[in-house]
C-alpha atoms as a PDB file:
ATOM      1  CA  UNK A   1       1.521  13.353 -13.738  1.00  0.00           C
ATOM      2  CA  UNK A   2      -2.227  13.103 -14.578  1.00  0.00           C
ATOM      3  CA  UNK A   3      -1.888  15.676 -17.508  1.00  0.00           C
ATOM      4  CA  UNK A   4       0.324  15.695 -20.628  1.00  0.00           C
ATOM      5  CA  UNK A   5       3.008  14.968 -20.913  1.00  0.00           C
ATOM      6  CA  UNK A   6       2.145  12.593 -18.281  1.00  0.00           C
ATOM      7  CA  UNK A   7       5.509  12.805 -16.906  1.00  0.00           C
ATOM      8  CA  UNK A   8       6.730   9.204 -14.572  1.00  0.00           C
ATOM      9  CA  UNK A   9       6.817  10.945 -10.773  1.00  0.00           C
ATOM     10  CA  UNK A  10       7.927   7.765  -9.100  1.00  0.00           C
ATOM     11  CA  UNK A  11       7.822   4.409  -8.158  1.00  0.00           C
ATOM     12  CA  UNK A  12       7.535   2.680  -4.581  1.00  0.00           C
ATOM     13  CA  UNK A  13       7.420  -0.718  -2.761  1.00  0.00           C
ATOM     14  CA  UNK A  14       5.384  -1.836   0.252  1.00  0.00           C
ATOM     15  CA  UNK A  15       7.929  -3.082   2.091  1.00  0.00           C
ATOM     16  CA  UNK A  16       7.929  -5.438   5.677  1.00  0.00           C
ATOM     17  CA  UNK A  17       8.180  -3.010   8.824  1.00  0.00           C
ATOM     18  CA  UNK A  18       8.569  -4.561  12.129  1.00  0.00           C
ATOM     19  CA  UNK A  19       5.778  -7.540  12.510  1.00  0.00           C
ATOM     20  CA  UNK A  20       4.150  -6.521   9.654  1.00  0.00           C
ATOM     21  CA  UNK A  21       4.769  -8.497   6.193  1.00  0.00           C
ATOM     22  CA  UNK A  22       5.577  -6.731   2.826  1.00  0.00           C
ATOM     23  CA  UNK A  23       3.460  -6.981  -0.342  1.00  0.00           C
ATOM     24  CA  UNK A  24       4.446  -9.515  -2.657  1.00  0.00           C
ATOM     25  CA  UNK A  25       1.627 -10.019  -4.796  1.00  0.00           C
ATOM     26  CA  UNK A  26      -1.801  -8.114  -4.885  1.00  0.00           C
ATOM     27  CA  UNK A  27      -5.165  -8.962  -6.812  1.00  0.00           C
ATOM     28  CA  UNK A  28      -6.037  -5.608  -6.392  1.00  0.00           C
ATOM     29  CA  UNK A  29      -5.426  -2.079  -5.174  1.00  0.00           C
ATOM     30  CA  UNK A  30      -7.984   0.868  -4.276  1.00  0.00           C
ATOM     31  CA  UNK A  31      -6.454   4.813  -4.314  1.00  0.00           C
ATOM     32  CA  UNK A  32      -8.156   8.004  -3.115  1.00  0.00           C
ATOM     33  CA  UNK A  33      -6.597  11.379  -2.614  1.00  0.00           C
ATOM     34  CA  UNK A  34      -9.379  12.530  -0.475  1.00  0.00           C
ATOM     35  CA  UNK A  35      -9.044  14.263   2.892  1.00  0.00           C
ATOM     36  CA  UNK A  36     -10.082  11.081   5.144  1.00  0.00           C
ATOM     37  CA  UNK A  37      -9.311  12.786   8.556  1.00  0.00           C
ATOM     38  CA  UNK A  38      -6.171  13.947  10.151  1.00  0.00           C
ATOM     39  CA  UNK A  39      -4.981  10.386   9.954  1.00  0.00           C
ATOM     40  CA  UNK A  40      -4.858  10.448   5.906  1.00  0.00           C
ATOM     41  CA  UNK A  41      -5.109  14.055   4.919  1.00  0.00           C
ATOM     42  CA  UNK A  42      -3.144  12.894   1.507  1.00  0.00           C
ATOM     43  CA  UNK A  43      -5.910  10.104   0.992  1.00  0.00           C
ATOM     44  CA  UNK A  44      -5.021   6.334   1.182  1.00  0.00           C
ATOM     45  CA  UNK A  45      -3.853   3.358  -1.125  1.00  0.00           C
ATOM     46  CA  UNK A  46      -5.115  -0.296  -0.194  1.00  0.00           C
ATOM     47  CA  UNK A  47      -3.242  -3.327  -1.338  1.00  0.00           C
ATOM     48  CA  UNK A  48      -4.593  -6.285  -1.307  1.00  0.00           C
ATOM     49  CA  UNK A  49      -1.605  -8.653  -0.278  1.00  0.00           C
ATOM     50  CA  UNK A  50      -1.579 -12.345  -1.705  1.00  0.00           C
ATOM     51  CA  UNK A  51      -0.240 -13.967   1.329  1.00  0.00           C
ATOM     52  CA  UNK A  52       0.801 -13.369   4.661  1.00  0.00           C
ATOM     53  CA  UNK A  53       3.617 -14.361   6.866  1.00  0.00           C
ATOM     54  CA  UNK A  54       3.296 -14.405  10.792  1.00  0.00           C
ATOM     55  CA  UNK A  55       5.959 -13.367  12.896  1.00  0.00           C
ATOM     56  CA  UNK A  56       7.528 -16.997  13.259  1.00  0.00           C
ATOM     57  CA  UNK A  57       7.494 -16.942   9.181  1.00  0.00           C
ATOM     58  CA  UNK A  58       4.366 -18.925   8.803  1.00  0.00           C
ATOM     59  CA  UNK A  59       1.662 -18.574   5.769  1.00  0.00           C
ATOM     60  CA  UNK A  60      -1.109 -16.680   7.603  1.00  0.00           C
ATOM     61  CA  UNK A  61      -4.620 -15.824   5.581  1.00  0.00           C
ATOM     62  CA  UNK A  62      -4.205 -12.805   3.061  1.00  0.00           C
ATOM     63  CA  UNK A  63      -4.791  -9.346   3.989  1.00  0.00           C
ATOM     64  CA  UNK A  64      -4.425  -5.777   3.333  1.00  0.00           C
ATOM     65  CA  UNK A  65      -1.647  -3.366   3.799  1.00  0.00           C
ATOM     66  CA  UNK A  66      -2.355   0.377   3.682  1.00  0.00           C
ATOM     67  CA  UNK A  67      -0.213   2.818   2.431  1.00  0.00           C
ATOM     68  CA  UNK A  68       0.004   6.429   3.603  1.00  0.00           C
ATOM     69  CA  UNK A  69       1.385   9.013   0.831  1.00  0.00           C
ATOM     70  CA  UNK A  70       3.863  11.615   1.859  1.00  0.00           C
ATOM     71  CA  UNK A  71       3.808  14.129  -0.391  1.00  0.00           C
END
């Protein structure tokens, strides 16, 4: 929680989902719980992911994974 006694809420994992790759290492995230349109009413948090694996399991350029809150 934001306010004392800052109470731990929980913890999470980008994880790999179909053809897309999980997160295993990030030089940087970006959060925002701003209304950004009916696709991310909750706001949005950008990873930055380290590396990337293709489908076949190749090392593809880094990218970014998005992840939606549900709350």
């Amino acid at each position: 929680q934001r306010h004392q006694p800052y109470k731990f809420i929980k913890r999470f994992r980008v994880v790999s989902s179909g053809d897309i790759d999980a997160a295993q290492e990030t030089d940087g995230i970006e959060a925002t719980s701003q209304y950004l349109g009916d696709q991310y009413p909750n706001g949005l948090l950008v990873v930055q992911d380290g590396y990337n694996r293709s489908i076949d399991g190749q090392k593809t350029t880094q990218n970014f994974k998005l992840v939606v809150p549900d709350f």
